[in-house]
Protein backbone atom coordinates (compact mmCIF):
# COMPACT_ATOMS: atom_id res chain seq x y z
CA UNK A 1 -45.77 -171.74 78.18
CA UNK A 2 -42.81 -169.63 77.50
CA UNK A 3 -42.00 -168.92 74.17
CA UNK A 4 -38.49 -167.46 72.31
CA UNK A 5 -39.58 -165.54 68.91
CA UNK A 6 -37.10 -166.12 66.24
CA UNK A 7 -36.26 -163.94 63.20
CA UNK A 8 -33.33 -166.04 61.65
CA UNK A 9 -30.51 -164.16 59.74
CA UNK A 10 -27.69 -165.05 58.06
CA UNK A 11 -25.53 -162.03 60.16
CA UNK A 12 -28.32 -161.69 62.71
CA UNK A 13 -31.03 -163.19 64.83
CA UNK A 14 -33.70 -161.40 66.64
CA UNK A 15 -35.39 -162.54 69.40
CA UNK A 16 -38.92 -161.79 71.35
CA UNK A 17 -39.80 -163.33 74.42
CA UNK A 18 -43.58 -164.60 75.39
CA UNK A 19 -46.34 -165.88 77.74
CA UNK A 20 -49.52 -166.88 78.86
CA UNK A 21 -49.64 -163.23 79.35
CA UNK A 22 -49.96 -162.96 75.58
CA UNK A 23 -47.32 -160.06 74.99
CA UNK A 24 -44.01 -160.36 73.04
CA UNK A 25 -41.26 -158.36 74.49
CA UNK A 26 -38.04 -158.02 72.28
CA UNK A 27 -35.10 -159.37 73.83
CA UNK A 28 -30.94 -158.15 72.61
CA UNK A 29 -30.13 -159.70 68.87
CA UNK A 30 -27.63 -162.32 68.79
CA UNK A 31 -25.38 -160.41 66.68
CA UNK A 32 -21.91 -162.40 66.87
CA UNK A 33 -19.93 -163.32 63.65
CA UNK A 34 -19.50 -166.30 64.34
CA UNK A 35 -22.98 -168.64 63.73
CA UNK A 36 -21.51 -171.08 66.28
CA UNK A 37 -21.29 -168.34 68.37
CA UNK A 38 -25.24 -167.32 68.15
CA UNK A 39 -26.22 -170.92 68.56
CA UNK A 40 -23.98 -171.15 72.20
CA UNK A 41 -25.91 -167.83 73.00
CA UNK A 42 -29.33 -168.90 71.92
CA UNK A 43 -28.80 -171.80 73.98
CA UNK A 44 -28.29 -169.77 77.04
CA UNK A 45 -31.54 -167.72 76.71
CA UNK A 46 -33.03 -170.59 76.50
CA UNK A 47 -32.23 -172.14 79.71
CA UNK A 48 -32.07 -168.43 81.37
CA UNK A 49 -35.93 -168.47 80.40
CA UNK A 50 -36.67 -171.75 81.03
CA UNK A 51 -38.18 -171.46 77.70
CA UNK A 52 -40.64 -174.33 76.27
CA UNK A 53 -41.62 -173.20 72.61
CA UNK A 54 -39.56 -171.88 70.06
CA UNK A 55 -41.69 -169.82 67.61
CA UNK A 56 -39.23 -169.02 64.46
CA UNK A 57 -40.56 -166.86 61.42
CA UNK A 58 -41.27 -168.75 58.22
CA UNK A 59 -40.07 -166.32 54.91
CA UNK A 60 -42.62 -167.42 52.53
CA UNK A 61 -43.05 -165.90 49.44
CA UNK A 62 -45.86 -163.58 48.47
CA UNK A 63 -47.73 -166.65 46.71
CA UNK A 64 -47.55 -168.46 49.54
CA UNK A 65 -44.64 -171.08 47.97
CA UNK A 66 -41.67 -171.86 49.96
CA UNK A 67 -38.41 -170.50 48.26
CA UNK A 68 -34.71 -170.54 49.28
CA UNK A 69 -35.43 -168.34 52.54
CA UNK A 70 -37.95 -170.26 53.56
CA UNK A 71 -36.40 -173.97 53.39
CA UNK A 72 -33.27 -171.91 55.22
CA UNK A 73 -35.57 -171.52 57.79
CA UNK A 74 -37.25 -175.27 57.72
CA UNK A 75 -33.48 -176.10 57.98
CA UNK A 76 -32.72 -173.97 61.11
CA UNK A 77 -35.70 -175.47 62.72
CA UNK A 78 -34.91 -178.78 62.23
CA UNK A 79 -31.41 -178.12 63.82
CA UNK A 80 -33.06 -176.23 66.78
CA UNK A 81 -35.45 -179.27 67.11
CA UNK A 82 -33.06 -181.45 67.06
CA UNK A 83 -30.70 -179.16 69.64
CA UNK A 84 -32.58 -178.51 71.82
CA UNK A 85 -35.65 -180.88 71.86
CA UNK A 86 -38.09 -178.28 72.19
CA UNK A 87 -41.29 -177.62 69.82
CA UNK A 88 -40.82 -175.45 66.87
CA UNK A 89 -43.47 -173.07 65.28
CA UNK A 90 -42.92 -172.01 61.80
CA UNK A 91 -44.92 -168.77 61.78
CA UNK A 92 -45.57 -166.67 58.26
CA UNK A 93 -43.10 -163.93 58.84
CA UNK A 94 -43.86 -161.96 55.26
CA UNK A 95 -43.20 -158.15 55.60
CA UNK A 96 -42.60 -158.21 58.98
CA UNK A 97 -39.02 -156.69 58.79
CA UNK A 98 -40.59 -154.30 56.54
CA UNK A 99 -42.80 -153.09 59.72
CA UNK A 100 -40.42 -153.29 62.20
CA UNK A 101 -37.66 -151.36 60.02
CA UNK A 102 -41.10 -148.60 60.23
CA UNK A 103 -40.84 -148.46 63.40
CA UNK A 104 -37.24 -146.83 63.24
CA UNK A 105 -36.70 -143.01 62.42
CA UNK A 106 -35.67 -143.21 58.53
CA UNK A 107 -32.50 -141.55 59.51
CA UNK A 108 -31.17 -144.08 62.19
CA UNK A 109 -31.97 -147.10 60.11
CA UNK A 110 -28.83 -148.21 59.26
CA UNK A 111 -27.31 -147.54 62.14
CA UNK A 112 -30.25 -149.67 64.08
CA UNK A 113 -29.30 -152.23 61.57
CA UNK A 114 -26.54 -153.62 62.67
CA UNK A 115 -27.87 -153.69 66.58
CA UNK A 116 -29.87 -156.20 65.51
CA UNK A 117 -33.14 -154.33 66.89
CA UNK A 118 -35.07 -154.51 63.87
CA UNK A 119 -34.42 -158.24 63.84
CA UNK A 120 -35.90 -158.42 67.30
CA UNK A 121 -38.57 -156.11 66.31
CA UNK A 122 -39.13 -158.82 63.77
CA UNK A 123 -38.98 -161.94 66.46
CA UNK A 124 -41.38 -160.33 68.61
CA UNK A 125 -44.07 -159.40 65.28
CA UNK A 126 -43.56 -162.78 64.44
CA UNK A 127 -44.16 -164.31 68.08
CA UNK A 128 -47.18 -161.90 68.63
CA UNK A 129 -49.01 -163.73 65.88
CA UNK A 130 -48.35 -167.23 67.48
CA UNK A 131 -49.86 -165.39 70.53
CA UNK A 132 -52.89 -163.98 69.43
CA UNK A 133 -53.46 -167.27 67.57
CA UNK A 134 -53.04 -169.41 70.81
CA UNK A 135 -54.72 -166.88 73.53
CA UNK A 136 -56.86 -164.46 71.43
CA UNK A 137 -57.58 -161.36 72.93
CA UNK A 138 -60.34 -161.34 75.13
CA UNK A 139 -63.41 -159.00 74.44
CA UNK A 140 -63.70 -156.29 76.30
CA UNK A 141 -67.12 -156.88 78.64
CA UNK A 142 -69.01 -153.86 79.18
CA UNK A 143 -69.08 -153.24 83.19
CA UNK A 144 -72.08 -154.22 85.42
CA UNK A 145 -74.79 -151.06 85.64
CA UNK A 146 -74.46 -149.41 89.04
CA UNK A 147 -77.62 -148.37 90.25
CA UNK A 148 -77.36 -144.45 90.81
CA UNK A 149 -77.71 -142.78 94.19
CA UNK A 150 -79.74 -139.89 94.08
CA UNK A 151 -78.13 -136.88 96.06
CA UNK A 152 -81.44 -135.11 96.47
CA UNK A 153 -82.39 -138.13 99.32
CA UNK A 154 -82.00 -136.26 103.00
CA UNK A 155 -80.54 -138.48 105.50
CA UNK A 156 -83.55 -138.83 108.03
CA UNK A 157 -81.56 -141.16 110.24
């Protein structure tokens, strides 16, 4: 399984890349003007990557009903579906531009803005869900007892 993380913008679109490892890893924003543009470019990370699930962030509202973000983002998935014949996984993306934006010195915020990194920020909060959802983390096992060796034994060999 390798999976593309989607935060779809209007201007932007952030993207996170995935495994069987179970890490997302942000990837550049597709930051071109032009939304034909970011579609060509999404197309070719997805054949660079060989990638086999897109996971794209689902903007519901607080009360958990769709609104206009959210059925622009059913929208987009339909389109990618239909693109690129690949699964889609709408994943609750609430406040996770919020955290990501955090994650950013207050003073360079704006300027980060328009990179596009807090969109991939976004993608790859957004894909780490779908990961910890499909491979949860795996308990940590406390390690075997090794028997002690007593350094008060004289070697009598």
């Amino acid at each position: 399984m390798r999976c593309l993380g989607i935060d779809y913008g209007e201007k932007r679109v952030g993207l996170g890349y995935g495994d069987e490892l179970g890490v997302a890893t942000p990837l550049p924003a597709l930051t071109d003007a032009s939304p034909k543009k970011r579609l060509e470019k999404l197309a070719i990370v997805i054949h660079q990557r060989r990638i086999t699930d897109l996971v794209l962030g689902h903007p519901l509202n607080m009360d958990d009903t769709a609104g206009f973000k959210a059925k622009e983002a059913e929208a987009f998935a339909a389109r990618l579906k239909a693109t690129f014949s690949l699964p889609v996984h709408l994943v609750d993306e609430r406040l996770t531009s919020c955290e990501a934006e955090q994650s950013i010195p207050w003073r360079k915020r704006r300027a980060v803005r328009a990179s596009g990194l807090v969109d991939s920020r976004a993608a790859c909060l957004i894909l780490q869900d779908f990961l910890n959802q499909r491979f949860p983390p795996r308990p940590v096992e406390e390690s075997p007892r090794i028997p002690r060796i007593s350094t008060d034994e004289k070697d009598t060999g």
